[in-house]
C-alpha atoms as a PDB file:
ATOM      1  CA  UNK A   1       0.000   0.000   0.000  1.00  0.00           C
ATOM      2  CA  UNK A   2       1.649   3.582  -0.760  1.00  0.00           C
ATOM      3  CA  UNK A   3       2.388   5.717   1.875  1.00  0.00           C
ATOM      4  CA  UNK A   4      -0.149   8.843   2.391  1.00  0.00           C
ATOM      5  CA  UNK A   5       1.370  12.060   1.983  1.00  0.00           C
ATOM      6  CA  UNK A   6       0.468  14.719   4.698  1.00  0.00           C
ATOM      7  CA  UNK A   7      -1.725  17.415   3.243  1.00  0.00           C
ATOM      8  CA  UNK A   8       0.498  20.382   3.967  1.00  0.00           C
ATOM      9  CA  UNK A   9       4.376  19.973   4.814  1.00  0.00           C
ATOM     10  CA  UNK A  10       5.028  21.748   8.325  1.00  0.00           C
ATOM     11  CA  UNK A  11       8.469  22.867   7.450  1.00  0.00           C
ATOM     12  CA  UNK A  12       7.549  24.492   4.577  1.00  0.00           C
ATOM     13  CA  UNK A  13       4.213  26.179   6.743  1.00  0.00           C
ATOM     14  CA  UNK A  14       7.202  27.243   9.629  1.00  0.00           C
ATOM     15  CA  UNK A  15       9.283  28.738   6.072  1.00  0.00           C
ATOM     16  CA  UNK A  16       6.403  30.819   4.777  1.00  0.00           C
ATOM     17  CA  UNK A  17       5.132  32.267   7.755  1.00  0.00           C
ATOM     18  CA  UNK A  18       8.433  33.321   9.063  1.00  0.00           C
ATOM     19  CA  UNK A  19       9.311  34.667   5.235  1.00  0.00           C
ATOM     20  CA  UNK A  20       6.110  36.389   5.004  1.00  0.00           C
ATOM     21  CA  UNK A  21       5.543  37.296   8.457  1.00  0.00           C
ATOM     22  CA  UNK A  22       2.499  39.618   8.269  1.00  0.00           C
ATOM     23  CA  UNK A  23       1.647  38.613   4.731  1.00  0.00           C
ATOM     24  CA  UNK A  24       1.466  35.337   5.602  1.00  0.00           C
ATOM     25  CA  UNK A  25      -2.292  35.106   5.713  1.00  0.00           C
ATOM     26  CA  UNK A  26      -2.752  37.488   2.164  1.00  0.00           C
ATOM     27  CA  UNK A  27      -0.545  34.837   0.110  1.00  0.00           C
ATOM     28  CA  UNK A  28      -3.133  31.641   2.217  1.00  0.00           C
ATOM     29  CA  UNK A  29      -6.328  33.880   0.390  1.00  0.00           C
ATOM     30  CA  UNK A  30      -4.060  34.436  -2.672  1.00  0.00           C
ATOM     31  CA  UNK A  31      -3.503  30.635  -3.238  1.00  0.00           C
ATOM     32  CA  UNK A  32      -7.209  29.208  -2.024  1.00  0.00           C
ATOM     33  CA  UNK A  33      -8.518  31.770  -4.861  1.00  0.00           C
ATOM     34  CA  UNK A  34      -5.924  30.325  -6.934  1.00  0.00           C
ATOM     35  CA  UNK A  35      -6.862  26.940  -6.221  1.00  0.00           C
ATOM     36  CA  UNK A  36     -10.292  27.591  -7.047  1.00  0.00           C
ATOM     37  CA  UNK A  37      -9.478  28.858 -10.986  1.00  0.00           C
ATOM     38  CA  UNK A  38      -7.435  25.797 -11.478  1.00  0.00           C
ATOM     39  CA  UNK A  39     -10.153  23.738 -10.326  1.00  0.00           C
ATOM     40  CA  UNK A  40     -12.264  25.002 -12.998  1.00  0.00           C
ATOM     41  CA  UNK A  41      -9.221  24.980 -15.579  1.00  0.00           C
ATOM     42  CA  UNK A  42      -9.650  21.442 -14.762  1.00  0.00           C
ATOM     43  CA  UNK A  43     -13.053  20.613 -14.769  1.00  0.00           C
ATOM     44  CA  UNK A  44     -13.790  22.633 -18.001  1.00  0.00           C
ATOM     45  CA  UNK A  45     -10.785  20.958 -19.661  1.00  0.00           C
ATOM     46  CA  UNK A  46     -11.446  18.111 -19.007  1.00  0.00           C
ATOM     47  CA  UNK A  47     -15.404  18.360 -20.064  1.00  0.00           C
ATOM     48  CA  UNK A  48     -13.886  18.911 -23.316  1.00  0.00           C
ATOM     49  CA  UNK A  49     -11.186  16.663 -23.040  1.00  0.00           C
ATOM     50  CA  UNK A  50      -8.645  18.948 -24.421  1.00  0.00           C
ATOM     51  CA  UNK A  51      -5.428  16.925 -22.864  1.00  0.00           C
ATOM     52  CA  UNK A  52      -2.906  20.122 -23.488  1.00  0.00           C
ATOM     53  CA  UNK A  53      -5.311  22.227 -21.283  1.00  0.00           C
ATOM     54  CA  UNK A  54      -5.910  19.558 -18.789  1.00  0.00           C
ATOM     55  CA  UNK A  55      -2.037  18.865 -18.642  1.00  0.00           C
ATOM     56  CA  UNK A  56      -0.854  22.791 -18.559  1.00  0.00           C
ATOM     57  CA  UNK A  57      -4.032  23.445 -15.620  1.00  0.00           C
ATOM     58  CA  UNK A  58      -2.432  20.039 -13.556  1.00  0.00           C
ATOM     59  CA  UNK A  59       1.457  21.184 -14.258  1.00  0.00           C
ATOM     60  CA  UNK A  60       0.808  24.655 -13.315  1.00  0.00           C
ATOM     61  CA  UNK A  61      -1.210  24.112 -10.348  1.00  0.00           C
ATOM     62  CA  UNK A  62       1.397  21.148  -9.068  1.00  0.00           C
ATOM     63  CA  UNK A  63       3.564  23.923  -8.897  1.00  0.00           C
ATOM     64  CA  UNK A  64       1.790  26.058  -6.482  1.00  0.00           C
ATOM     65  CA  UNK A  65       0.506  22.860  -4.629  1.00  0.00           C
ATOM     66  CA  UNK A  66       4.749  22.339  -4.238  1.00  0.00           C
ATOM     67  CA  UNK A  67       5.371  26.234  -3.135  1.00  0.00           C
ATOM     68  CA  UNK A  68       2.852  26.073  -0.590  1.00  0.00           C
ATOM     69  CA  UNK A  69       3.819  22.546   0.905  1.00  0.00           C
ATOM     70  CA  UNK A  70       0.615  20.753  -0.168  1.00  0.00           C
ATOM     71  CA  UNK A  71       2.179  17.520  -0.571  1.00  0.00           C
ATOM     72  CA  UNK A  72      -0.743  15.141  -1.570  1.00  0.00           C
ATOM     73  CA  UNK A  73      -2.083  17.743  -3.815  1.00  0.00           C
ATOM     74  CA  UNK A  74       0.715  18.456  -5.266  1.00  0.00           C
ATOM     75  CA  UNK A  75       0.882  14.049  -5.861  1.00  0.00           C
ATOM     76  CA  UNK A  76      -2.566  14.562  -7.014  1.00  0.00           C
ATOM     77  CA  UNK A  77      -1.730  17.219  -9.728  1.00  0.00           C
ATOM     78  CA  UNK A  78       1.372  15.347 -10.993  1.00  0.00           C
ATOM     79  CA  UNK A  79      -1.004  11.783 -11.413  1.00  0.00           C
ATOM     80  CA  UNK A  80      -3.604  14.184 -13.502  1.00  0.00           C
ATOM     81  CA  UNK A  81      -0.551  15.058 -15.686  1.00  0.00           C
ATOM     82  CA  UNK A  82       0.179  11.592 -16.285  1.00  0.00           C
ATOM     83  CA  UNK A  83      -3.324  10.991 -17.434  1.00  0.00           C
ATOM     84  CA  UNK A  84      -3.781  13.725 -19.742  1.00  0.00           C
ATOM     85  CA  UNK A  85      -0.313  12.604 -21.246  1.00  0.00           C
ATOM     86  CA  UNK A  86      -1.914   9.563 -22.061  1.00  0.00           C
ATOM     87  CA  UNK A  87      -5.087  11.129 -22.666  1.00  0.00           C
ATOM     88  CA  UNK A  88      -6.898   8.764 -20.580  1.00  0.00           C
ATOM     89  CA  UNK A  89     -10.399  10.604 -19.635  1.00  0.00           C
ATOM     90  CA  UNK A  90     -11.249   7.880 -16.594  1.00  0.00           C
ATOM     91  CA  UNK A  91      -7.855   8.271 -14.686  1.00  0.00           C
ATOM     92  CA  UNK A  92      -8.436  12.117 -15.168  1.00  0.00           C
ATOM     93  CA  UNK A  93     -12.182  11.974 -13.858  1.00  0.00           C
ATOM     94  CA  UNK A  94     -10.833   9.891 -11.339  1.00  0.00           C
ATOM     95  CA  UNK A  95      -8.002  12.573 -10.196  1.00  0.00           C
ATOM     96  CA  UNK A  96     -10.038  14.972 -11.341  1.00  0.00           C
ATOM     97  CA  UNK A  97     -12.305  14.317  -8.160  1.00  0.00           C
ATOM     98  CA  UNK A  98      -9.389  13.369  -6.032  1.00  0.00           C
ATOM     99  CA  UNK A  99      -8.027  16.741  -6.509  1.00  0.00           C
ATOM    100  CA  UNK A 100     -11.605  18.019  -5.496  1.00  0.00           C
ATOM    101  CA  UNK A 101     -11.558  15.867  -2.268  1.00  0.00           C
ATOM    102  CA  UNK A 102      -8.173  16.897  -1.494  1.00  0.00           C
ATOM    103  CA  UNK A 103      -8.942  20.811  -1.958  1.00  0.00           C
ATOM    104  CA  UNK A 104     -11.582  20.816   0.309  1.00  0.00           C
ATOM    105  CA  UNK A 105      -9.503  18.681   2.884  1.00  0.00           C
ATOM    106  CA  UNK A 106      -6.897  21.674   2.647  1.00  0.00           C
ATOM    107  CA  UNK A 107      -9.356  24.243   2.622  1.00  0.00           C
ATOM    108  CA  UNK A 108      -9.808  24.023   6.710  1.00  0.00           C
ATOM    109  CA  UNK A 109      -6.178  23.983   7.629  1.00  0.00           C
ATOM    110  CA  UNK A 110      -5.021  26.856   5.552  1.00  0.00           C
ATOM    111  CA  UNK A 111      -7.911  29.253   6.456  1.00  0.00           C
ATOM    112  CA  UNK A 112      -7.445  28.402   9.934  1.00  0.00           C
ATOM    113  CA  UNK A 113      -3.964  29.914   9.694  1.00  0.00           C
ATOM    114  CA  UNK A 114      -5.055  33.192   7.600  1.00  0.00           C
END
């Protein structure tokens, strides 16, 4: 069975916070309302399964999923990149609503710190 990735990294929470230090909680909003475009990057890509959308939305969002320490999304996002490389619509639905789950698992602990 593969190990389960923590939601958020705490090292890279303690790195941010002291880095941003009063910011801190404007670049949490800045990356939930983020989060919430790329979900619909992905969902409308994927509706029309155009792979090259679905992959860039997934790659980019990965990205900000790995700045922010969001470990399992971040796992998430690469596995959706995978499947729109091989253009496989049920893996992406499949991620797709992983992704989902795992945003609004996030959701709590970030806002908590904002």
């Amino acid at each position: 069975m593969p190990e389960r990735l923590s939601d958020l990294d705490p090292d890279v929470q303690t790195m941010l916070r002291d880095l941003m230090q009063d910011d801190y909680g404007s670049l949490l909003r800045i990356f939930l309302q983020d989060t919430d475009r790329r979900l619909c990057q992905l969902h409308d890509s994927l509706a029309r399964k155009n792979w090259e959308a679905f992959r860039r939305a997934a790659h980019s969002f990965k990205g900000s999923c790995g700045h922010m320490g969001a470990l399992a999304l971040s796992k998430a996002c690469q596995q959706a990149e995978e499947a729109a490389h091989n253009a496989d619509a049920a893996a992406a639905a499949y991620i797709c609503d992983l992704i989902d789950h795992l945003c609004l698992r996030i959701r709590p602990q970030l806002t908590c710190h904002s």
